[in-house]
Protein backbone atom coordinates (compact mmCIF):
# COMPACT_ATOMS: atom_id res chain seq x y z
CA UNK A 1 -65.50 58.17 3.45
CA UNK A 2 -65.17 54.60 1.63
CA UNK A 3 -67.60 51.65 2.52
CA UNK A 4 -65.29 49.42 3.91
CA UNK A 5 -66.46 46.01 3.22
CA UNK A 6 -66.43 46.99 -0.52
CA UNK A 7 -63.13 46.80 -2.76
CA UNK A 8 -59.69 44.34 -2.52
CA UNK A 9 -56.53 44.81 -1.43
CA UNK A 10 -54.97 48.69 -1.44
CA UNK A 11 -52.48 47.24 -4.11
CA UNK A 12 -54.72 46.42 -6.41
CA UNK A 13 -56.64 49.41 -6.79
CA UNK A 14 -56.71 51.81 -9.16
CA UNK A 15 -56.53 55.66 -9.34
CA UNK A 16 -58.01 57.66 -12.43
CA UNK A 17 -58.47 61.59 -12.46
CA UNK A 18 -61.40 62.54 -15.14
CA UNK A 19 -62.13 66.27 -16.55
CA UNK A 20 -64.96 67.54 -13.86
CA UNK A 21 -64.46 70.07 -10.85
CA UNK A 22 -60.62 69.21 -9.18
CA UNK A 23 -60.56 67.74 -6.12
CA UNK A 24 -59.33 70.03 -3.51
CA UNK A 25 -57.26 67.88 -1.94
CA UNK A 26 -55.17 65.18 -3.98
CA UNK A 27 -55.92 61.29 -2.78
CA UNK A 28 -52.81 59.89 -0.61
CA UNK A 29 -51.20 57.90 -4.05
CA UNK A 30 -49.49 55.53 -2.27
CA UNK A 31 -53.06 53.67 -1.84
CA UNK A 32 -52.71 52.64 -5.60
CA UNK A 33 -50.93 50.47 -7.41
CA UNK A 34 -52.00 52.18 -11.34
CA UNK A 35 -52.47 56.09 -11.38
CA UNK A 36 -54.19 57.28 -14.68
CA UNK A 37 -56.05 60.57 -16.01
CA UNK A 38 -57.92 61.63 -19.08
CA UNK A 39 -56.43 64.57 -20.81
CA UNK A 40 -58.24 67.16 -19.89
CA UNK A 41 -57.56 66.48 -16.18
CA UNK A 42 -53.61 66.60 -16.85
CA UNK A 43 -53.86 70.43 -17.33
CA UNK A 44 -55.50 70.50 -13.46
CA UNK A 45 -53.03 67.56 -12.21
CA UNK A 46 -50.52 69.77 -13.81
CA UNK A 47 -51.63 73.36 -11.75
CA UNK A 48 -51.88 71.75 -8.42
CA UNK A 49 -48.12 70.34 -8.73
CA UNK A 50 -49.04 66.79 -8.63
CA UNK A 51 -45.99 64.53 -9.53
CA UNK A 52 -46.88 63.70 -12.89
CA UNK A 53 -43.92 61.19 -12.67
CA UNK A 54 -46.74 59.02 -11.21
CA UNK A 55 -48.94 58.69 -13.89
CA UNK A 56 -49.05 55.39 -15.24
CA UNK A 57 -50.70 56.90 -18.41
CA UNK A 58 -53.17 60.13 -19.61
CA UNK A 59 -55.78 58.75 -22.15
CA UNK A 60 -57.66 60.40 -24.41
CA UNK A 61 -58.62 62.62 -27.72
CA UNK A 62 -56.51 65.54 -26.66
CA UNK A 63 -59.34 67.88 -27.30
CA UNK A 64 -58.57 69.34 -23.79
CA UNK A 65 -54.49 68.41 -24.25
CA UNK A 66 -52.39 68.20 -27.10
CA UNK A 67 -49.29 67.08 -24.92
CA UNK A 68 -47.09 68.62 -27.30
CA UNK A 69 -45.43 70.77 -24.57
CA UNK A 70 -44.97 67.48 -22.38
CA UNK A 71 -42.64 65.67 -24.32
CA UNK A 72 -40.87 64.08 -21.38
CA UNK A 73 -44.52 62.57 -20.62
CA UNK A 74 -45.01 61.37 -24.13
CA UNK A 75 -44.43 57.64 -23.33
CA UNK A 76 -47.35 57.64 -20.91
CA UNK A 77 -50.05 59.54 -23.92
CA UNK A 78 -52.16 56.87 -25.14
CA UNK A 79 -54.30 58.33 -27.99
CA UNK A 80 -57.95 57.16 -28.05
CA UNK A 81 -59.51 58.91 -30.33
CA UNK A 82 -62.99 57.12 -30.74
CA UNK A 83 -65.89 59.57 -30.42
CA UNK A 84 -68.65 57.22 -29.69
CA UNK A 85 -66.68 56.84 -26.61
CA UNK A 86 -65.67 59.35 -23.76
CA UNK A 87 -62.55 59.61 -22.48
CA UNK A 88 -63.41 58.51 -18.79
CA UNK A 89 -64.99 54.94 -20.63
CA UNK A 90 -61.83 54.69 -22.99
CA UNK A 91 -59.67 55.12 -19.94
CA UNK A 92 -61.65 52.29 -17.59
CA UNK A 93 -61.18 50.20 -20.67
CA UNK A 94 -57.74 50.69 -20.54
CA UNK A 95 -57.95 49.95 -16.78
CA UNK A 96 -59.70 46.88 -17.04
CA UNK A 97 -57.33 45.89 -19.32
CA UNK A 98 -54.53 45.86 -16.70
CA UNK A 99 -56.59 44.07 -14.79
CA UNK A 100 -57.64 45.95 -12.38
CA UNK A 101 -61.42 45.76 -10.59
CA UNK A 102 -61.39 48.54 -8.13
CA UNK A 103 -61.07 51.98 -9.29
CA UNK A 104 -61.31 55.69 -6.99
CA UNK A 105 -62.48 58.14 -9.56
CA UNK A 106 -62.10 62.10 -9.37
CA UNK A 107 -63.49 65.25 -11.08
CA UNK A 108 -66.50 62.84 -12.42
CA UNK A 109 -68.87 65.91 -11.04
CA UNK A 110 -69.14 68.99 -11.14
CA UNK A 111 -68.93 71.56 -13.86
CA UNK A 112 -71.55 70.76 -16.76
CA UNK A 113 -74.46 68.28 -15.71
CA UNK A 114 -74.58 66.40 -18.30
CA UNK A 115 -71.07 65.10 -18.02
CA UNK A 116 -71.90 63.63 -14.54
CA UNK A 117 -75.17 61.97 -15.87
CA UNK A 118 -72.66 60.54 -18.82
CA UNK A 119 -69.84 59.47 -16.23
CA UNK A 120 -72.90 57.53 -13.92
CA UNK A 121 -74.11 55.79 -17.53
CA UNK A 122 -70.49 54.91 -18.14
CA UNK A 123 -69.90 53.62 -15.00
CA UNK A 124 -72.84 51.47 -15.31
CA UNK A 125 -72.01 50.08 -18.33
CA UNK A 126 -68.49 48.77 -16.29
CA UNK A 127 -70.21 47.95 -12.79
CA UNK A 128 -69.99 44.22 -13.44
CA UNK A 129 -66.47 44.25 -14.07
CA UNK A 130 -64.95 47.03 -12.00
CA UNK A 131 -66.12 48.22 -8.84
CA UNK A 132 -66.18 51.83 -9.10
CA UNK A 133 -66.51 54.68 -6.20
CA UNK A 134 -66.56 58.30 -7.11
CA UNK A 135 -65.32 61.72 -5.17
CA UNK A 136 -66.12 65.11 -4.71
CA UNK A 137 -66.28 67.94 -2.36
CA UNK A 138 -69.38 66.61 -0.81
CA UNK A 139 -69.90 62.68 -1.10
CA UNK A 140 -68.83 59.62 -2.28
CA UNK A 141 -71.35 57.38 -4.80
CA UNK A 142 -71.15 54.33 -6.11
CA UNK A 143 -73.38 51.50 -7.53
CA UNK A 144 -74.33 49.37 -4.58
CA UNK A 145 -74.20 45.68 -4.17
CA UNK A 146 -77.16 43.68 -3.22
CA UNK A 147 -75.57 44.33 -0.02
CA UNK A 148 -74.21 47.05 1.71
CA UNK A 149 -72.59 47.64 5.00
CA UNK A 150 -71.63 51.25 5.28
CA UNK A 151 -69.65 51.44 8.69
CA UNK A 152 -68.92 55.01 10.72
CA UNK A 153 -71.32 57.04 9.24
CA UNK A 154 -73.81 57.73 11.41
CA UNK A 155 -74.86 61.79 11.01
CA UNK A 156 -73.69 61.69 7.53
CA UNK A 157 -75.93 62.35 4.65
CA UNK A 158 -76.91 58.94 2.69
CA UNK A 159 -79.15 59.25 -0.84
CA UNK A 160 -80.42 56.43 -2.17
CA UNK A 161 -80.60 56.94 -5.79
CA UNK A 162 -82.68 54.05 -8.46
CA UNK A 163 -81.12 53.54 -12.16
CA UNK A 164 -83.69 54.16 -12.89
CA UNK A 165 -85.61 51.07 -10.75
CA UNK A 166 -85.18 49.31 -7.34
CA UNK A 167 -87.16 46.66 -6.04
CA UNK A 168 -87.70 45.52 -2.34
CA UNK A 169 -85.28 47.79 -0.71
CA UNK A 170 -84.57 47.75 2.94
CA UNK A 171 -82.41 49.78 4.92
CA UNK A 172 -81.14 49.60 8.95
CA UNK A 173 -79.34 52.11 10.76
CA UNK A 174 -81.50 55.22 8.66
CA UNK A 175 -83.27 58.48 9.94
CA UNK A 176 -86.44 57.65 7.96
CA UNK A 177 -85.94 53.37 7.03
CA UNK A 178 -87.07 51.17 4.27
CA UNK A 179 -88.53 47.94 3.90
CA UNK A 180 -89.23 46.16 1.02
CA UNK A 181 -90.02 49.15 -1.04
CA UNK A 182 -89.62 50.37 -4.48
CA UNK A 183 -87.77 52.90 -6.01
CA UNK A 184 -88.43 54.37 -9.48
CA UNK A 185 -86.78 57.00 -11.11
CA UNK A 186 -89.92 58.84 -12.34
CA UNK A 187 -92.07 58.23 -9.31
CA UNK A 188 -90.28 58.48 -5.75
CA UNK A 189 -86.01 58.26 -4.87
CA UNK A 190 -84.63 58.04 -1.81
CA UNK A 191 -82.47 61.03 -1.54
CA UNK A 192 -81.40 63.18 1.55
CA UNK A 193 -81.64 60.94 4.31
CA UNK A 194 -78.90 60.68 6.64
CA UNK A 195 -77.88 57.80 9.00
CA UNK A 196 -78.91 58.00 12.72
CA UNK A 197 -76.72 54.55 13.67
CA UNK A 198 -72.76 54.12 13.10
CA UNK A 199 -73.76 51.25 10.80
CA UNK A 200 -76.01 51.30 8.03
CA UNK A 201 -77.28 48.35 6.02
CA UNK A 202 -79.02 49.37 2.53
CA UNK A 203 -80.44 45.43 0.74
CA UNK A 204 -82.42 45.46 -2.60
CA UNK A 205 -83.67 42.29 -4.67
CA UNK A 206 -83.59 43.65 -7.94
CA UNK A 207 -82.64 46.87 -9.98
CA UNK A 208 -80.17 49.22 -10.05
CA UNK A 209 -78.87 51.43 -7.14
CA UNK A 210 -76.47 54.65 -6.36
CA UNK A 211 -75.65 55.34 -2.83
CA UNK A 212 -74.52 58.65 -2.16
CA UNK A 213 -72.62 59.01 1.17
CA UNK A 214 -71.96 62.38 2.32
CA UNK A 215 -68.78 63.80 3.75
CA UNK A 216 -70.55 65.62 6.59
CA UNK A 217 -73.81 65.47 7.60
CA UNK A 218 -76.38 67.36 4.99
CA UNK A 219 -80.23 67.61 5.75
């Protein structure tokens, strides 16, 4: 489920497959206009027969991928091999770049934590620039705007998650609502609520927020 007052126009959006858990089912490509993956997510991309015609490139050390064995996708290999930098933050770089400001983002959970604490912190660093929503198996999360609208979700599980502080937040449309409090990382988070309304509103003055929004309903 995608918040749909957030993000532009289909075309300009922008696809990027990272090395976490696969996504069961593949995205419908034809929603993006740039399709991209790190290298350690070509070997999964590869597996579940996704044309790999598609990809507009696969960025990365090639710890997880030489690419040797790929040499009619050679063109698209861009080799990034900075180590202060992971490969999902060299590929949104690359992204950016192109000039691109939404991205849908899959496999950035899962697997070993602290890759999914790193791939929030990365996508932190970039939430100014590019508005980025990740996927898995059992929600979509984002950083939220100032404010949100989340529309047809009523049932479905919604955390509300500070990075790592959230001042004056105030929801509509929740099971258990807020208004104008504050979230801290170390002291109380708003996770595993769920929305009781087909509309939910989440507003917060200051801080830093991720939204979880569940794919079912999860109490």
């Amino acid at each position: 489920m995608k918040p749909k007052n957030i993000g532009i126009q289909m075309t300009d959006k922008a696809l990027l497959f990272i090395n976490g858990i696969p996504p069961e089912n593949l995205p419908n490509i034809n929603n993006y206009s740039l399709i991209a993956c790190s290298d350690g997510a070509f070997n999964y991309l590869k597996k579940k027969g996704f044309p790999l015609e598609k990809l507009d490139f696969v960025s990365g050390d090639f710890d997880s991928h030489s690419g040797i064995d790929e040499n009619v996708y050679q063109t698209k290999f861009i080799y990034t091999p900075d180590q202060d930098k992971t490969d999902f933050q060299k590929s949104l770089e690359i992204i950016k770049e192109r000039g691109f400001k939404t991205v849908d983002v899959y496999g950035g959970s899962g697997g070993e934590m602290d890759h999914f604490l790193g791939n929030l912190t990365v996508a932190f660093k970039f939430k100014e620039d590019l508005k980025i929503s990740f996927f898995d198996e059992y929600s979509t999360y984002f950083f939220a705007p100032e404010n949100l609208i989340l529309n047809d979700v009523q049932n479905r599980m919604i955390s509300l998650y500070p990075f790592p502080t959230t001042e004056n937040v105030t929801t509509k449309g929740l099971n258990w609502p807020l208004t104008q409090e504050n979230l801290d990382i170390t002291n109380r988070i708003g996770t595993r609520n769920f929305a009781k309304e087909k509309q939910v509103s989440i507003e917060f003055e200051t801080g830093n927020l991720v939204v979880f929004v569940g794919n079912e309903r999860q109490r």
